[in-house]
Protein backbone atom coordinates (compact mmCIF):
# COMPACT_ATOMS: atom_id res chain seq x y z
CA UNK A 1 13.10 -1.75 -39.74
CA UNK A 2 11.40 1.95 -38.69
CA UNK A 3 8.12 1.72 -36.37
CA UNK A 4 5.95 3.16 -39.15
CA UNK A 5 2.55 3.64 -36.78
CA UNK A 6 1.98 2.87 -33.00
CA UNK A 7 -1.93 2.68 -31.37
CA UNK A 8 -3.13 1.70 -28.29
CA UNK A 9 -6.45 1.26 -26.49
CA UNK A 10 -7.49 2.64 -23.01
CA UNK A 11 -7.75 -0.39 -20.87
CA UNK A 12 -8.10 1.34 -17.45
CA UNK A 13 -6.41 3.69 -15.34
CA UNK A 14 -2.74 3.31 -14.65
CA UNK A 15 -2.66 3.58 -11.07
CA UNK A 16 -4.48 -0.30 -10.56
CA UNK A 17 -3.23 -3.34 -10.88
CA UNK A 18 -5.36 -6.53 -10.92
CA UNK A 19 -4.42 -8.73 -7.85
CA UNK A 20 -5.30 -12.50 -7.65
CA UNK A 21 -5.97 -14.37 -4.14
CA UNK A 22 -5.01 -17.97 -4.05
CA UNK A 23 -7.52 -20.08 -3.64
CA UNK A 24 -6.48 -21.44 -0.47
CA UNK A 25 -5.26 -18.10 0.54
CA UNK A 26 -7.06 -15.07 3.41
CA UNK A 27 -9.21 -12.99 1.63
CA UNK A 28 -8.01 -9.32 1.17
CA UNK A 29 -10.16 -6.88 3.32
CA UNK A 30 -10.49 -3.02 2.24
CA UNK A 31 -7.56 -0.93 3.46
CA UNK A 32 -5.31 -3.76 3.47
CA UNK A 33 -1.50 -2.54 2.02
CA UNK A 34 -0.46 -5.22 0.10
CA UNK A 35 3.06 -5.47 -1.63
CA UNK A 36 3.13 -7.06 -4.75
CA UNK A 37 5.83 -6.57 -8.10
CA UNK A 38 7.92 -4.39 -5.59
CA UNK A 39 4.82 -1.68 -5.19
CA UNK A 40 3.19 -0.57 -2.37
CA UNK A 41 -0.76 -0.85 -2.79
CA UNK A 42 -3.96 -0.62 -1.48
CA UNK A 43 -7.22 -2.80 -0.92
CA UNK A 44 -10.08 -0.44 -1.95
CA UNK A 45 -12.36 -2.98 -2.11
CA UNK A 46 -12.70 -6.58 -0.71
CA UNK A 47 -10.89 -9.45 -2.90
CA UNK A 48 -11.90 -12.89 -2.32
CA UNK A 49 -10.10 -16.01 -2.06
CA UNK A 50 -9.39 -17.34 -5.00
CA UNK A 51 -10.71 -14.52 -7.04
CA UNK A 52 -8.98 -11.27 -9.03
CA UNK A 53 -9.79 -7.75 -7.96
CA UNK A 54 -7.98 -4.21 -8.35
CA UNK A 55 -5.58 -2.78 -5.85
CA UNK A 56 -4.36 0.59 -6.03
CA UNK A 57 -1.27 1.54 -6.70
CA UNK A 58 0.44 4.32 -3.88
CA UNK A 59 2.21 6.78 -5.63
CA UNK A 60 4.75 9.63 -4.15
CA UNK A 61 3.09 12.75 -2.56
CA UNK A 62 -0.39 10.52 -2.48
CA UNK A 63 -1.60 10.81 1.55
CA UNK A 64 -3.19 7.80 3.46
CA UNK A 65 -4.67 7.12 6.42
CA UNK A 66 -3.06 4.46 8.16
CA UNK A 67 -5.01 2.22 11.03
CA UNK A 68 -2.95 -0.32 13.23
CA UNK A 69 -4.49 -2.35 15.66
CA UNK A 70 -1.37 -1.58 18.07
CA UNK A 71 0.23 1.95 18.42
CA UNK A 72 3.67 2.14 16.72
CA UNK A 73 4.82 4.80 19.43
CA UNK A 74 5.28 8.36 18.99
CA UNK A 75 7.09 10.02 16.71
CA UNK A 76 7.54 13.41 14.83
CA UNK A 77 6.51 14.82 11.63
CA UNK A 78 8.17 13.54 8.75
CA UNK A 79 9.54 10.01 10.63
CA UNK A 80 10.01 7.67 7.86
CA UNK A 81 7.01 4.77 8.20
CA UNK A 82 7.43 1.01 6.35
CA UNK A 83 5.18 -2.01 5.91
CA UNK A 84 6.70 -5.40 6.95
CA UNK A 85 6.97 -7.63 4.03
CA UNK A 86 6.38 -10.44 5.84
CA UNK A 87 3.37 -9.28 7.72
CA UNK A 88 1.96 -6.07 6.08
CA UNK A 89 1.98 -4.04 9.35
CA UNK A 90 2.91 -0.68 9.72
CA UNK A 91 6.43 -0.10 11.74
CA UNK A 92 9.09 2.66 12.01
CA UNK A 93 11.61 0.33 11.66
CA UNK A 94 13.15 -0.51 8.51
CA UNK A 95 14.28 -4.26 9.00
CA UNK A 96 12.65 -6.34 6.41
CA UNK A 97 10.56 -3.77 5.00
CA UNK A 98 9.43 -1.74 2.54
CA UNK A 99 9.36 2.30 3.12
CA UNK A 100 5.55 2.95 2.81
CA UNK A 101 5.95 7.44 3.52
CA UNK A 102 6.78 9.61 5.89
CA UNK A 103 4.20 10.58 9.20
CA UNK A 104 2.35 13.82 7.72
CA UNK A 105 1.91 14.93 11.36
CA UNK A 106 3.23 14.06 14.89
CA UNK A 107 1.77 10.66 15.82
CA UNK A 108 0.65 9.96 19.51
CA UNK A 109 2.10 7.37 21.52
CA UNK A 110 -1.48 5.60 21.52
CA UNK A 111 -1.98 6.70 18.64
CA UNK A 112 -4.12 3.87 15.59
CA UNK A 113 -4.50 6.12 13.45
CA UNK A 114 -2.10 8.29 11.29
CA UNK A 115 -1.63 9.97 8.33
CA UNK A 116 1.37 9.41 5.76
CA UNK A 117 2.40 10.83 2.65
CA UNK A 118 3.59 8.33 0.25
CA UNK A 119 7.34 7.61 -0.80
């Protein structure tokens, strides 16, 4: 049988996803990078426990500022960056976790904050 028609409605924009807390789970601040259905995404505002909120979805070539409460040592231009799965925090290894970008500029040794264009 031949599709004869096909609608659809706008719902929202395609780059969020709605994200639910558990309600015995931490509450999502804003900024957090939160994996979830194998995407990288980000908290852009504050998601309670046990309530839904939008996260947004990282997409290739996107650039984000990245803030770590401890320096991930210096590296070069272009040095591949990844978010632990099991923690969320930024690292340059890749050992159980997921490639977040690569640095957009040299990053400091003491360096908390970076910029990184997304994979």
């Amino acid at each position: 049988m031949a599709i004869s028609t096909t609608a659809g409605k706008f719902r929202k924009t395609g780059d969020t996803l709605n994200y639910t807390v558990a309600a015995a789970g931490t509450a999502v601040p804003v900024g957090k990078i939160i994996k979830t259905d194998g995407l990288l995404c980000l908290a852009t505002t504050p998601i309670a426990a046990g309530t839904t909120g939008a996260l947004k979805v990282l997409h290739r070539g996107e650039v984000v500022e990245v803030t770590t409460d401890e320096a991930i040592g210096e590296t070069s231009a272009g040095t591949a960056i990844y978010i632990v799965d099991a923690t969320g925090l930024a690292s340059k290894s890749s050992s159980s976790a997921t490639l977040l970008g690569y640095a957009r500029a040299a990053i400091g040794a003491t360096d908390l904050s970076f910029e990184v264009v997304c994979a």
